[in-house]
C-alpha atoms as a PDB file:
ATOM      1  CA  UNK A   1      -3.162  22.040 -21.490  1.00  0.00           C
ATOM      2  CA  UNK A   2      -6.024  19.959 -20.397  1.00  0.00           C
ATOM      3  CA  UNK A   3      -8.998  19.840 -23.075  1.00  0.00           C
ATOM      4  CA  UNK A   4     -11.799  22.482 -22.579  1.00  0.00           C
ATOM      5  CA  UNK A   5     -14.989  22.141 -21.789  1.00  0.00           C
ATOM      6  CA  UNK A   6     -17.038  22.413 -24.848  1.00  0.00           C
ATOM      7  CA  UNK A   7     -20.145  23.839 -23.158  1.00  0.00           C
ATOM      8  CA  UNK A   8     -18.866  26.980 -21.629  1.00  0.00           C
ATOM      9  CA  UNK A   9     -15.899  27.128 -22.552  1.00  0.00           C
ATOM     10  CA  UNK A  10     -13.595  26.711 -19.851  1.00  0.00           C
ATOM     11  CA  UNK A  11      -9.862  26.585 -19.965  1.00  0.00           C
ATOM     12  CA  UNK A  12      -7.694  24.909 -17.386  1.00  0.00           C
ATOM     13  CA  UNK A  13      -3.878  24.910 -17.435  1.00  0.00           C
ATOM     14  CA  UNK A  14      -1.887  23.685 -14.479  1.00  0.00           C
ATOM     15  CA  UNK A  15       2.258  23.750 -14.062  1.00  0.00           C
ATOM     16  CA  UNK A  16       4.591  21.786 -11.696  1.00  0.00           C
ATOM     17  CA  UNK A  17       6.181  23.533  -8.252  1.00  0.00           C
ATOM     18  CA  UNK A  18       9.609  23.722  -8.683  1.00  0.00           C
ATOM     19  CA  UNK A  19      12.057  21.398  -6.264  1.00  0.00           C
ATOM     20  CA  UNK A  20      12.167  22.789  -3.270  1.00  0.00           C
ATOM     21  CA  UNK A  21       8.244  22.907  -3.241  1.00  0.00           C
ATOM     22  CA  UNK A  22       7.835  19.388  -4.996  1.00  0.00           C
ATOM     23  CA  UNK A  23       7.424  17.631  -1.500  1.00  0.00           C
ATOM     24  CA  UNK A  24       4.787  19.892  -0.711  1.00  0.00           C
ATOM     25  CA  UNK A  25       3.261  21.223  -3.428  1.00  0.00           C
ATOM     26  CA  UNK A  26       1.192  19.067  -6.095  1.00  0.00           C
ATOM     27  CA  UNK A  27       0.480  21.333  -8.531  1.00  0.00           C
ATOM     28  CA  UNK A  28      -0.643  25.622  -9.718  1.00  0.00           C
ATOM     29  CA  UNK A  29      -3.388  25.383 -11.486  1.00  0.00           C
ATOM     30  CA  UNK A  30      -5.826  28.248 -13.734  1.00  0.00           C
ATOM     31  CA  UNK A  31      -9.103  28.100 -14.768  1.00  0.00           C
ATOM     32  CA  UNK A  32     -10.827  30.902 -16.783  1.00  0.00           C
ATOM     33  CA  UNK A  33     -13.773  31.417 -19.137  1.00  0.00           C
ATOM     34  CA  UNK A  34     -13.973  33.394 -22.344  1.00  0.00           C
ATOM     35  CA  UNK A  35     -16.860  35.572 -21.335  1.00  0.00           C
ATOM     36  CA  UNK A  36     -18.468  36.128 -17.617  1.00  0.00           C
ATOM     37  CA  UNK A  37     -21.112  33.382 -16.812  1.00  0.00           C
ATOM     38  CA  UNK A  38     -23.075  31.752 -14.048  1.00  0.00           C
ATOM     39  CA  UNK A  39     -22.055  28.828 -12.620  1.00  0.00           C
ATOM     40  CA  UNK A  40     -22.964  26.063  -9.859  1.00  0.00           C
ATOM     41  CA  UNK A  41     -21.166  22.757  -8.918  1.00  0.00           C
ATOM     42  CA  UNK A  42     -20.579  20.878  -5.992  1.00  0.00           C
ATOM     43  CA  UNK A  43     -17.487  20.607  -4.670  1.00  0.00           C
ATOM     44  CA  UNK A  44     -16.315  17.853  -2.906  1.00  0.00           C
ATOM     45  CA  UNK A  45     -13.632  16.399  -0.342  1.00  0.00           C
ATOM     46  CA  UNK A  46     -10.469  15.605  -1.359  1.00  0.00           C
ATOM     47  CA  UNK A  47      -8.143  14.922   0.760  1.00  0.00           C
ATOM     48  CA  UNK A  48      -5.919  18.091   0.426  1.00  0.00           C
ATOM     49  CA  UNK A  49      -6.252  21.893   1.318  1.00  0.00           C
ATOM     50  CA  UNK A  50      -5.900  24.386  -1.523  1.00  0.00           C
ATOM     51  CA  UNK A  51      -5.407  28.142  -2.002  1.00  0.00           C
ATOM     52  CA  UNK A  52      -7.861  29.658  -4.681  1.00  0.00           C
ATOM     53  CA  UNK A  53      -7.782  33.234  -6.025  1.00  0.00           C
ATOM     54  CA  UNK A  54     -10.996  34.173  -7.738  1.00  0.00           C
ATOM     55  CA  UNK A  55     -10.236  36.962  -9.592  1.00  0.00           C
ATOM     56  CA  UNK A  56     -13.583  38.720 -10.989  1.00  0.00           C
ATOM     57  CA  UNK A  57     -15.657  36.038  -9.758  1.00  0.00           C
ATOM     58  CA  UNK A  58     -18.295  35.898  -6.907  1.00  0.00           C
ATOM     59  CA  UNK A  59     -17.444  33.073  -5.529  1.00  0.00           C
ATOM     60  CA  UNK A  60     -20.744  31.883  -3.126  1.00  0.00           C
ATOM     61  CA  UNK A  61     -20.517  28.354  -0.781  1.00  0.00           C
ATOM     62  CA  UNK A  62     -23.556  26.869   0.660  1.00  0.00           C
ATOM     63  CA  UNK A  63     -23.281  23.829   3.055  1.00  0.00           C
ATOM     64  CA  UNK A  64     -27.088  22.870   3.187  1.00  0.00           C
ATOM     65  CA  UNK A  65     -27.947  23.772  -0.505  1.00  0.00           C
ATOM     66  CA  UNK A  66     -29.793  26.548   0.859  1.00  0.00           C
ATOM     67  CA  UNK A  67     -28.131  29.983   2.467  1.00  0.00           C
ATOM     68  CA  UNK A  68     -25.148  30.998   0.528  1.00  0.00           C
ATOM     69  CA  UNK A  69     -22.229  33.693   1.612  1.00  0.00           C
ATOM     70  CA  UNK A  70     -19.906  34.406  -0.518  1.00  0.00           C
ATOM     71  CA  UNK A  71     -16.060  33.482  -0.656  1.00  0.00           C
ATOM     72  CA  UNK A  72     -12.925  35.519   0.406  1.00  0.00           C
ATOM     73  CA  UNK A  73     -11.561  36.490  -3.142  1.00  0.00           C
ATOM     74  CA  UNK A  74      -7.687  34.960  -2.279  1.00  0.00           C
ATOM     75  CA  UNK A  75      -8.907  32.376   0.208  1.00  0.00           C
ATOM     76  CA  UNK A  76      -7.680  28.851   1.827  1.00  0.00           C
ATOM     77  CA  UNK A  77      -9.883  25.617   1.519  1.00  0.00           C
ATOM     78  CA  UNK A  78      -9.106  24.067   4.845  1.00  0.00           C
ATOM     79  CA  UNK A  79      -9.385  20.101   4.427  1.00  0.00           C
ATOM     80  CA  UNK A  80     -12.856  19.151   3.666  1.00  0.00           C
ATOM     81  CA  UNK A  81     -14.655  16.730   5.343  1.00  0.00           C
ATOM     82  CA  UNK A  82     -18.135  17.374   3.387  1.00  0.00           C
ATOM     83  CA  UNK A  83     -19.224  18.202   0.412  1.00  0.00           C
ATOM     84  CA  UNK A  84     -20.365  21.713  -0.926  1.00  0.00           C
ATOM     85  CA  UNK A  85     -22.153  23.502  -3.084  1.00  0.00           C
ATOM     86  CA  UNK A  86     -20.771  26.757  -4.870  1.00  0.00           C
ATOM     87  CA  UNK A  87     -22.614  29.288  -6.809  1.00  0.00           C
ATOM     88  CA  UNK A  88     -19.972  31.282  -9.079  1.00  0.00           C
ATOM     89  CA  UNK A  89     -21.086  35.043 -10.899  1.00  0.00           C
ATOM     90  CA  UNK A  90     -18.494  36.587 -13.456  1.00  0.00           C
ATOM     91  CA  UNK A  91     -15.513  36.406 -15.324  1.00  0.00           C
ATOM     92  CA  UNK A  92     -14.834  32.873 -14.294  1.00  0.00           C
ATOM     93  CA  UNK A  93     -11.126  33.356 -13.992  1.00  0.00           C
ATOM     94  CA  UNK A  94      -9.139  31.263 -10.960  1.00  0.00           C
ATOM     95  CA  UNK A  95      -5.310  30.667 -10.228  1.00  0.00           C
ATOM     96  CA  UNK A  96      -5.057  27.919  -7.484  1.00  0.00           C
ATOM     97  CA  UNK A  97      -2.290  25.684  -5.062  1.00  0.00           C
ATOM     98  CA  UNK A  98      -2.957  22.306  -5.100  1.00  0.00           C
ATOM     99  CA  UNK A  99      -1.200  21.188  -1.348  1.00  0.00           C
ATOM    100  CA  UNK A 100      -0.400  17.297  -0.934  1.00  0.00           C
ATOM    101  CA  UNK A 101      -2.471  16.597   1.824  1.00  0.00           C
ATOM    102  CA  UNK A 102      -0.163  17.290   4.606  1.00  0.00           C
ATOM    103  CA  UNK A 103       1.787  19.626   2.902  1.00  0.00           C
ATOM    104  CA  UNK A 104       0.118  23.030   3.921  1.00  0.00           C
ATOM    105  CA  UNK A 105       1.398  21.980   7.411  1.00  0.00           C
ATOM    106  CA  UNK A 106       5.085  23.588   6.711  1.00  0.00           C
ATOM    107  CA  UNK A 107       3.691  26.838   5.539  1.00  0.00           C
ATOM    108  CA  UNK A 108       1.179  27.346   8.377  1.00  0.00           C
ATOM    109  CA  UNK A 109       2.047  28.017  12.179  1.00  0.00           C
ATOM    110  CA  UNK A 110      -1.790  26.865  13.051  1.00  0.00           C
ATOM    111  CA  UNK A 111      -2.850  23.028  13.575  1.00  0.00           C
ATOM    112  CA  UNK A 112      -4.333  21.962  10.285  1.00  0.00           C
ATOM    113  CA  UNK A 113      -7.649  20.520  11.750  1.00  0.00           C
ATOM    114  CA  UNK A 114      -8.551  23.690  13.239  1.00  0.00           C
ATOM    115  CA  UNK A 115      -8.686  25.053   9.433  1.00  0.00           C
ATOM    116  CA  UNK A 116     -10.749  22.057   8.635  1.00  0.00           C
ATOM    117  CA  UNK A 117     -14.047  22.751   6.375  1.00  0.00           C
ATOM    118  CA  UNK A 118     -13.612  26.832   6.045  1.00  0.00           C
ATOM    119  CA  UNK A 119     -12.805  29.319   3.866  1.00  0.00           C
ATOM    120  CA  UNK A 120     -10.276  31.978   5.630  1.00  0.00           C
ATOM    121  CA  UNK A 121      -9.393  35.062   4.320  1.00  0.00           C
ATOM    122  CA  UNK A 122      -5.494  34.446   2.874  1.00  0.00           C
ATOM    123  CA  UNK A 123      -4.999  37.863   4.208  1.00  0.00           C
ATOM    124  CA  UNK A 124      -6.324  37.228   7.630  1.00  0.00           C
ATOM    125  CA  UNK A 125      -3.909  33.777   7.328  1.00  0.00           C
ATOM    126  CA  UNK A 126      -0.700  35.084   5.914  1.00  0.00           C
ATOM    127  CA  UNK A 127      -0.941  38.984   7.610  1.00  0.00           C
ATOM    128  CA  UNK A 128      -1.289  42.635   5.803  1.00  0.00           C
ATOM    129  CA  UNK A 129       2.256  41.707   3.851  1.00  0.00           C
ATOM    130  CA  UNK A 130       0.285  38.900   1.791  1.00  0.00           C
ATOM    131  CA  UNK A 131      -1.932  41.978   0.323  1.00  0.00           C
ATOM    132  CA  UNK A 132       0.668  43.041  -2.122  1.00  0.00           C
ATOM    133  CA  UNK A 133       0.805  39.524  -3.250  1.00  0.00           C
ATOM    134  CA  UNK A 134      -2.524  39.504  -3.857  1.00  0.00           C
ATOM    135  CA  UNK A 135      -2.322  42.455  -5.750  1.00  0.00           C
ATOM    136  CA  UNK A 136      -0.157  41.488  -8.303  1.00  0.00           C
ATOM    137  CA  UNK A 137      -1.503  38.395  -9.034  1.00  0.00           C
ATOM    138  CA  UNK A 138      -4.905  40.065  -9.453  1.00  0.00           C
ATOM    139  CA  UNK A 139      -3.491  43.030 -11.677  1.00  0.00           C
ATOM    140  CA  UNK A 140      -1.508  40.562 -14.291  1.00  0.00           C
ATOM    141  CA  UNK A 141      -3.766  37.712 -14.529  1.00  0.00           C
ATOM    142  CA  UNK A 142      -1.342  35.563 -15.938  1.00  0.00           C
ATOM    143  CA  UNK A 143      -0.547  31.901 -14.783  1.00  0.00           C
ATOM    144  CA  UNK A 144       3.034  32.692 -15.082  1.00  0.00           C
ATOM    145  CA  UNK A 145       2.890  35.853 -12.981  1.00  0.00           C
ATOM    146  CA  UNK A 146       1.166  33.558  -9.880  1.00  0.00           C
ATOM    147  CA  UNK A 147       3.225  31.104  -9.822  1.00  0.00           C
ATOM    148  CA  UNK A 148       6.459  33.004  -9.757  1.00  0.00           C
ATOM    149  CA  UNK A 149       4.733  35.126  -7.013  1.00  0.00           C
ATOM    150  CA  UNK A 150       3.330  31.900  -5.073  1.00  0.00           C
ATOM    151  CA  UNK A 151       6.642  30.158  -5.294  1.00  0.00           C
ATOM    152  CA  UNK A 152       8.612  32.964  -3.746  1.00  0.00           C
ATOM    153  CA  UNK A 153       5.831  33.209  -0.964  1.00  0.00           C
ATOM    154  CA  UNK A 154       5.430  29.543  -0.145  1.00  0.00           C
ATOM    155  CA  UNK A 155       9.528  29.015  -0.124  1.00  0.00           C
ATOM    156  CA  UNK A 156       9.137  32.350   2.428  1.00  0.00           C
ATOM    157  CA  UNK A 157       7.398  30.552   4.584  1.00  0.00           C
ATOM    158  CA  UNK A 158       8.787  26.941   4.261  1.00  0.00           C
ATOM    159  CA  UNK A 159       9.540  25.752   8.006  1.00  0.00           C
ATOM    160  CA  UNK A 160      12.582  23.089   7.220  1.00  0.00           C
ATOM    161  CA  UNK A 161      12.436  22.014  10.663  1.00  0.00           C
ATOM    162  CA  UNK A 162       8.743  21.387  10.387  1.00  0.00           C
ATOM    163  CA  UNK A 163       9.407  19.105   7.137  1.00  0.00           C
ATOM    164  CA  UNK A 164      12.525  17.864   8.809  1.00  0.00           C
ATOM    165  CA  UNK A 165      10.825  16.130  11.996  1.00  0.00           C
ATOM    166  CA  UNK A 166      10.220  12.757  12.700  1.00  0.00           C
ATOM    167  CA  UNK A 167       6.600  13.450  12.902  1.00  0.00           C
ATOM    168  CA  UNK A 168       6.483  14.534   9.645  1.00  0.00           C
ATOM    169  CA  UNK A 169       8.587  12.129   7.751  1.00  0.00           C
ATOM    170  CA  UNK A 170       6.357   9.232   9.227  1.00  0.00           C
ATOM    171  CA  UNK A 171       3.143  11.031   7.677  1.00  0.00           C
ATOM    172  CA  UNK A 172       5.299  11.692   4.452  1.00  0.00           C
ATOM    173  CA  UNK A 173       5.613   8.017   4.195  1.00  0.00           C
ATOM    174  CA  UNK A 174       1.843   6.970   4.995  1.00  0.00           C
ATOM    175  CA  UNK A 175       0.506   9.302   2.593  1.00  0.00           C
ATOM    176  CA  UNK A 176       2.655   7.835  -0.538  1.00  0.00           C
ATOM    177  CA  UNK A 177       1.434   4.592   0.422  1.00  0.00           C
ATOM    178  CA  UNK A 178      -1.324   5.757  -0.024  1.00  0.00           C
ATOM    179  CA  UNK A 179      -0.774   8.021  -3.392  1.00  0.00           C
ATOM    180  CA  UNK A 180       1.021   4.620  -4.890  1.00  0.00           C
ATOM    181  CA  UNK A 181      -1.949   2.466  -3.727  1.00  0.00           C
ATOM    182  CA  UNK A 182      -5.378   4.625  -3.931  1.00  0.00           C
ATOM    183  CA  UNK A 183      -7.760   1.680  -3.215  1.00  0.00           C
ATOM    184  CA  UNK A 184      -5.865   1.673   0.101  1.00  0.00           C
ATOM    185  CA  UNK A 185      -4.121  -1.874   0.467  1.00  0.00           C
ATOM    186  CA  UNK A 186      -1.031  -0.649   1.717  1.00  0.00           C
ATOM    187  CA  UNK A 187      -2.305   1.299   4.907  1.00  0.00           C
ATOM    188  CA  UNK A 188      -1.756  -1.516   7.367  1.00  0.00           C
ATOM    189  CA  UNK A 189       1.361  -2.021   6.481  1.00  0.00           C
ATOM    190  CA  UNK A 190       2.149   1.764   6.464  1.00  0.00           C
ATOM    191  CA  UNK A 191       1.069   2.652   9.620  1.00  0.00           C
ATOM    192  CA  UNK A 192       2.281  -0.656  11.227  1.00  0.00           C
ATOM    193  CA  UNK A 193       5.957   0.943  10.790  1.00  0.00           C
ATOM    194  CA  UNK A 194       5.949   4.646  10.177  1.00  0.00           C
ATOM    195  CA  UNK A 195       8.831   5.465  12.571  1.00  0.00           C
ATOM    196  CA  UNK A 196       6.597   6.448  15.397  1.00  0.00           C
ATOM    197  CA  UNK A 197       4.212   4.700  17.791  1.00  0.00           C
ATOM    198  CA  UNK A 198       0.452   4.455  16.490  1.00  0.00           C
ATOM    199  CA  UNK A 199      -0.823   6.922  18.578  1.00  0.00           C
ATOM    200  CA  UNK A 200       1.612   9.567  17.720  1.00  0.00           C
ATOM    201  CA  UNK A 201       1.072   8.439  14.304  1.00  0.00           C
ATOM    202  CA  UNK A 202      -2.589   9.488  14.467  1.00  0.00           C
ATOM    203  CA  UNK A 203      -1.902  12.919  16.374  1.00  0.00           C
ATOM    204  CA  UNK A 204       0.493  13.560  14.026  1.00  0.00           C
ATOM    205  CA  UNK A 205      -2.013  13.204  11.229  1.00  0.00           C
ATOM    206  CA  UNK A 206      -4.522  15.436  13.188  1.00  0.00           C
ATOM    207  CA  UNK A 207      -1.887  18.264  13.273  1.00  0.00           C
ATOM    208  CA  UNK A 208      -0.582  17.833  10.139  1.00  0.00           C
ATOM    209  CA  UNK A 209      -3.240  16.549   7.794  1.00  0.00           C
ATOM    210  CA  UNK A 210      -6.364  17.539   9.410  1.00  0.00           C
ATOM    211  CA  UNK A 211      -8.024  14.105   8.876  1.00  0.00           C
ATOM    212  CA  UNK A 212      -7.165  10.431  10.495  1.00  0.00           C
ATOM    213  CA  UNK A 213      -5.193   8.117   8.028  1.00  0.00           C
ATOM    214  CA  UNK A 214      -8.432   5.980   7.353  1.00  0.00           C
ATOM    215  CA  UNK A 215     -10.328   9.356   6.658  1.00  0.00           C
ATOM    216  CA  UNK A 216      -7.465  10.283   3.976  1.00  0.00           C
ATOM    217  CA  UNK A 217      -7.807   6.262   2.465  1.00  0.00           C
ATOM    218  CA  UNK A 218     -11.327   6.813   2.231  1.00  0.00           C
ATOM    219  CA  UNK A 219     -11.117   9.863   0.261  1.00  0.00           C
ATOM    220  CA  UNK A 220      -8.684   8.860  -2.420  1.00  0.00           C
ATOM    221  CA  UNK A 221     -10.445   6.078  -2.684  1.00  0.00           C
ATOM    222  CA  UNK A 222     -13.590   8.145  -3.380  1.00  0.00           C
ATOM    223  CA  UNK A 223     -11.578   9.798  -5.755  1.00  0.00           C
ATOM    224  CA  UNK A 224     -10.439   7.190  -7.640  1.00  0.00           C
ATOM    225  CA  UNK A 225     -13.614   6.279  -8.983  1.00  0.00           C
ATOM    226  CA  UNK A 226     -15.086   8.566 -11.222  1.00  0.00           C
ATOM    227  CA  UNK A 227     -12.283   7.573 -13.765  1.00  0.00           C
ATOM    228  CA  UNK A 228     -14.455   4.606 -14.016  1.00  0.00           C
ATOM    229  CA  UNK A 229     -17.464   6.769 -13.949  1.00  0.00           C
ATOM    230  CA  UNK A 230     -17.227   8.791 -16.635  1.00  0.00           C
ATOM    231  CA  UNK A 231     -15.900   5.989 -18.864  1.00  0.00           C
ATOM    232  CA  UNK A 232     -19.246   3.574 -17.864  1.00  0.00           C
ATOM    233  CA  UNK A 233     -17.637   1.175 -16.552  1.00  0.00           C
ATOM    234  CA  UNK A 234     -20.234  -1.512 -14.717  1.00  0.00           C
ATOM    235  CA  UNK A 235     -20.851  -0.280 -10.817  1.00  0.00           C
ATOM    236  CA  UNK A 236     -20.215  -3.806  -9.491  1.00  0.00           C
ATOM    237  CA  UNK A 237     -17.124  -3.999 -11.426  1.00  0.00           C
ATOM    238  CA  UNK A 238     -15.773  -0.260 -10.703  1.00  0.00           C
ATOM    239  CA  UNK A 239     -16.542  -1.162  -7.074  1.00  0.00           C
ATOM    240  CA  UNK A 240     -14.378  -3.673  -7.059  1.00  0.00           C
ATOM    241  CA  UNK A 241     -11.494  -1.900  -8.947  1.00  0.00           C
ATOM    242  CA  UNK A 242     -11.609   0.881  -6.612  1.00  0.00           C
ATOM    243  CA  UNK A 243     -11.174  -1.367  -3.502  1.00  0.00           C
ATOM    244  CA  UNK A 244     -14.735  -1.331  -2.102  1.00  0.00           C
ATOM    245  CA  UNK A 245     -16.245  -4.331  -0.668  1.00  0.00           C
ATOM    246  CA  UNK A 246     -19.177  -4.723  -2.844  1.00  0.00           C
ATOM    247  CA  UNK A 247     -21.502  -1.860  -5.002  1.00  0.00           C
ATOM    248  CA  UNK A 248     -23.194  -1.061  -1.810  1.00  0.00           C
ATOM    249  CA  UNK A 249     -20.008  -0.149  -0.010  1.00  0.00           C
ATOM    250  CA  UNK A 250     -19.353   2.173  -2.891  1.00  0.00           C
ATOM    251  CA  UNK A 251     -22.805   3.482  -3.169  1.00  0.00           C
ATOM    252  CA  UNK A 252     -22.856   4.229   0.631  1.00  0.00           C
ATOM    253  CA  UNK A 253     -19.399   5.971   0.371  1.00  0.00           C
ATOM    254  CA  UNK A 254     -19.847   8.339  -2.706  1.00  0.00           C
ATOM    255  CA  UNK A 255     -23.298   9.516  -1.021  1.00  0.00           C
ATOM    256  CA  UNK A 256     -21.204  10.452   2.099  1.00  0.00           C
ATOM    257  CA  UNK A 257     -18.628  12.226   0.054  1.00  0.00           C
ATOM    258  CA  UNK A 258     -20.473  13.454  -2.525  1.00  0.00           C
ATOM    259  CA  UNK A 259     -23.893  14.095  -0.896  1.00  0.00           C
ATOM    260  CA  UNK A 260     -25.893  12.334  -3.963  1.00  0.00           C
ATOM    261  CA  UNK A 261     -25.825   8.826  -6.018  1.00  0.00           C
ATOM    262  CA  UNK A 262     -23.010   7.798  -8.580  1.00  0.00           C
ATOM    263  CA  UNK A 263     -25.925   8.787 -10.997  1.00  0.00           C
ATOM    264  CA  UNK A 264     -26.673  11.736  -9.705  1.00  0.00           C
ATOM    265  CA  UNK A 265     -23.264  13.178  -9.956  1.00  0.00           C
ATOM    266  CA  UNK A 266     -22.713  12.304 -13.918  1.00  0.00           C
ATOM    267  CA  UNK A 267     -26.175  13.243 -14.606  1.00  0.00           C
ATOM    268  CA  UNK A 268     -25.025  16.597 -12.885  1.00  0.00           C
ATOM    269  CA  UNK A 269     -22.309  17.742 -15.494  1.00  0.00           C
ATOM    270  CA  UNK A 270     -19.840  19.045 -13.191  1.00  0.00           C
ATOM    271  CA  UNK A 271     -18.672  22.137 -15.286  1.00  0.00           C
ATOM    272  CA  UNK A 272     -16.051  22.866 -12.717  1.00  0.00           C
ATOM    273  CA  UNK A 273     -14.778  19.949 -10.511  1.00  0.00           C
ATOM    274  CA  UNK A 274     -14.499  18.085 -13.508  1.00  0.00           C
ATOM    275  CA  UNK A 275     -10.976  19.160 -14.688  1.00  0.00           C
ATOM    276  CA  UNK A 276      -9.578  18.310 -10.911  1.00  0.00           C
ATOM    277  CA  UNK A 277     -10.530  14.248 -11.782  1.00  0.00           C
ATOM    278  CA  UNK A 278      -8.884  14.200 -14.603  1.00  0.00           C
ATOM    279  CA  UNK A 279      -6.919  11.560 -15.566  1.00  0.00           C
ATOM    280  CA  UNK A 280      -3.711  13.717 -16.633  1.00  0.00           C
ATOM    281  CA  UNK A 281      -4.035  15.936 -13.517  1.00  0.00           C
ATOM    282  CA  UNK A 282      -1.585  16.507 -10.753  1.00  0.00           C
ATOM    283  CA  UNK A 283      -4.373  17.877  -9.108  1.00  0.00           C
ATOM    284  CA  UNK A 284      -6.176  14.282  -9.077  1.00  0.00           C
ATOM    285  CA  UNK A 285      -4.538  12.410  -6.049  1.00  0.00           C
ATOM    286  CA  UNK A 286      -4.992   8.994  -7.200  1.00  0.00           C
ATOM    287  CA  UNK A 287      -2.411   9.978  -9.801  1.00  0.00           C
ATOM    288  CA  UNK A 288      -0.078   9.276  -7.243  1.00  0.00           C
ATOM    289  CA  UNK A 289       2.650   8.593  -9.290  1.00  0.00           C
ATOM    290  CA  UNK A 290       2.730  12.107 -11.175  1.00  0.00           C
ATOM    291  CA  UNK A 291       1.526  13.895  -7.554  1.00  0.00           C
ATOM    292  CA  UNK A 292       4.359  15.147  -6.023  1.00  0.00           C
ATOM    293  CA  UNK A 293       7.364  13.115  -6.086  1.00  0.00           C
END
């Protein structure tokens, strides 16, 4: 178990897939609260989609910091592209998938970018059948009870020839380039011979990530910083580390992602998001070594 957070409390567990979802699946995670509570964050792009149950919790999204509407209560995160906000009322109790970033592709018949930056009902996704999934999972409100229920779904719906094709295999090997290297050194070389020709390389990606391969190297790379952040580690020097040119490169990038300054974000607290960068999370991308494989 990752540490709570000593403020409200907060609780997060997360357990492996098993094999046959390890390619696809990085991690199930659960987050819950000792006593209901009101809580806002930001949330912010990272590279993967997700599946979130909020069980007893109003969940409410706002993209302009201003109008809110509220959350399916078993919904998919389609890949983010911007960051934000969230506004959560109540028991504070969540069981989520954590996808690799093109690994929602085998469980979905639609084209991942045309899920990009929503929140769809799972039931509208998956059909009426996913309802009694939903059910149990919201009745026992046990870690162990989701994931046994989310691993028979997802290996349901697991499209082998999807996973199988040549398509897919050359994304597969981009994206742990990527996961090995977050600062994103090895992308050249990774896209230079994936197995297909560039531009079916980047359709591919479209289709089967939602976002181009620069896109996903700019977000782990995003990512990969706030290890440095939170330990106060010089901005020059953490630019550096992380890949970026210079600090302004990094400034300029964690606005865009994170819609405020380096500052701004660990002045902000981050009761929720927090857990998802940490260091010993499968959950955190830039772990690529643990993510996965």
């Amino acid at each position: 178990m990752l540490p709570q957070d000593p403020s409200h409390g907060l609780q997060y567990r997360e357990l492996p897939p098993g094999p046959r979802l390890q390619p696809h699946v990085a991690c199930y995670w659960a987050l819950r609260a000792p006593a209901p509570l009101s809580l806002r964050d930001r949330t912010f792009p990272d590279g993967c989609q997700e599946l979130i149950f909020n069980i007893g919790t109003r969940v409410l999204r706002s993209d302009d910091g201003r109008a809110y509407a509220r959350n399916p209560d078993a919904e998919l995160v389609g890949q983010m592209t911007r960051p934000y906000d969230v506004l959560a009322e109540g028991e504070q109790l969540y069981f989520g998938v954590k996808f690799l970033p093109h690994g929602f592709a085998v469980f979905c018949r639609e084209p991942v970018d045309s899920l990009r930056d929503q929140s769809i009902d799972l039931r509208l996704l998956f059909g009426p059948a996913f309802g009694a999934v939903h059910e149990r999972i919201a009745t026992a409100r046990r870690l162990s009870v989701f994931v046994d229920e989310m691993e028979a779904w997802l290996d349901s719906r697991l499209c082998e020839r999807r996973a199988a094709s040549a398509a897919y295999r050359a994304v597969d090997r981009v994206v742990a380039a990527l996961l090995a290297r977050p600062d994103g050194s090895g992308l050249h070389a990774a896209c230079a011979d994936p197995g297909i020709g560039p531009r079916r390389l980047q359709g591919a990606f479209r289709e089967l990530v939602g976002l181009s391969p620069r896109q996903l190297r700019g977000m782990l790379r995003f990512q990969s910083c706030f290890r440095g952040l939170q330990a106060g580690m010089p901005p020059a020097q953490l630019a550096l580390a992380c890949g970026y040119y210079d600090q302004a490169h990094f400034n300029r990038e964690f606005r865009h992602y994170a819609g405020m300054s380096p500052g701004a974000w660990k002045r902000a607290g981050a009761p929720l998001n927090r857990f998802f960068l940490d260091a010993d999370s499968r959950a955190w991308l830039c772990n690529g070594a643990r993510v996965g494989r």
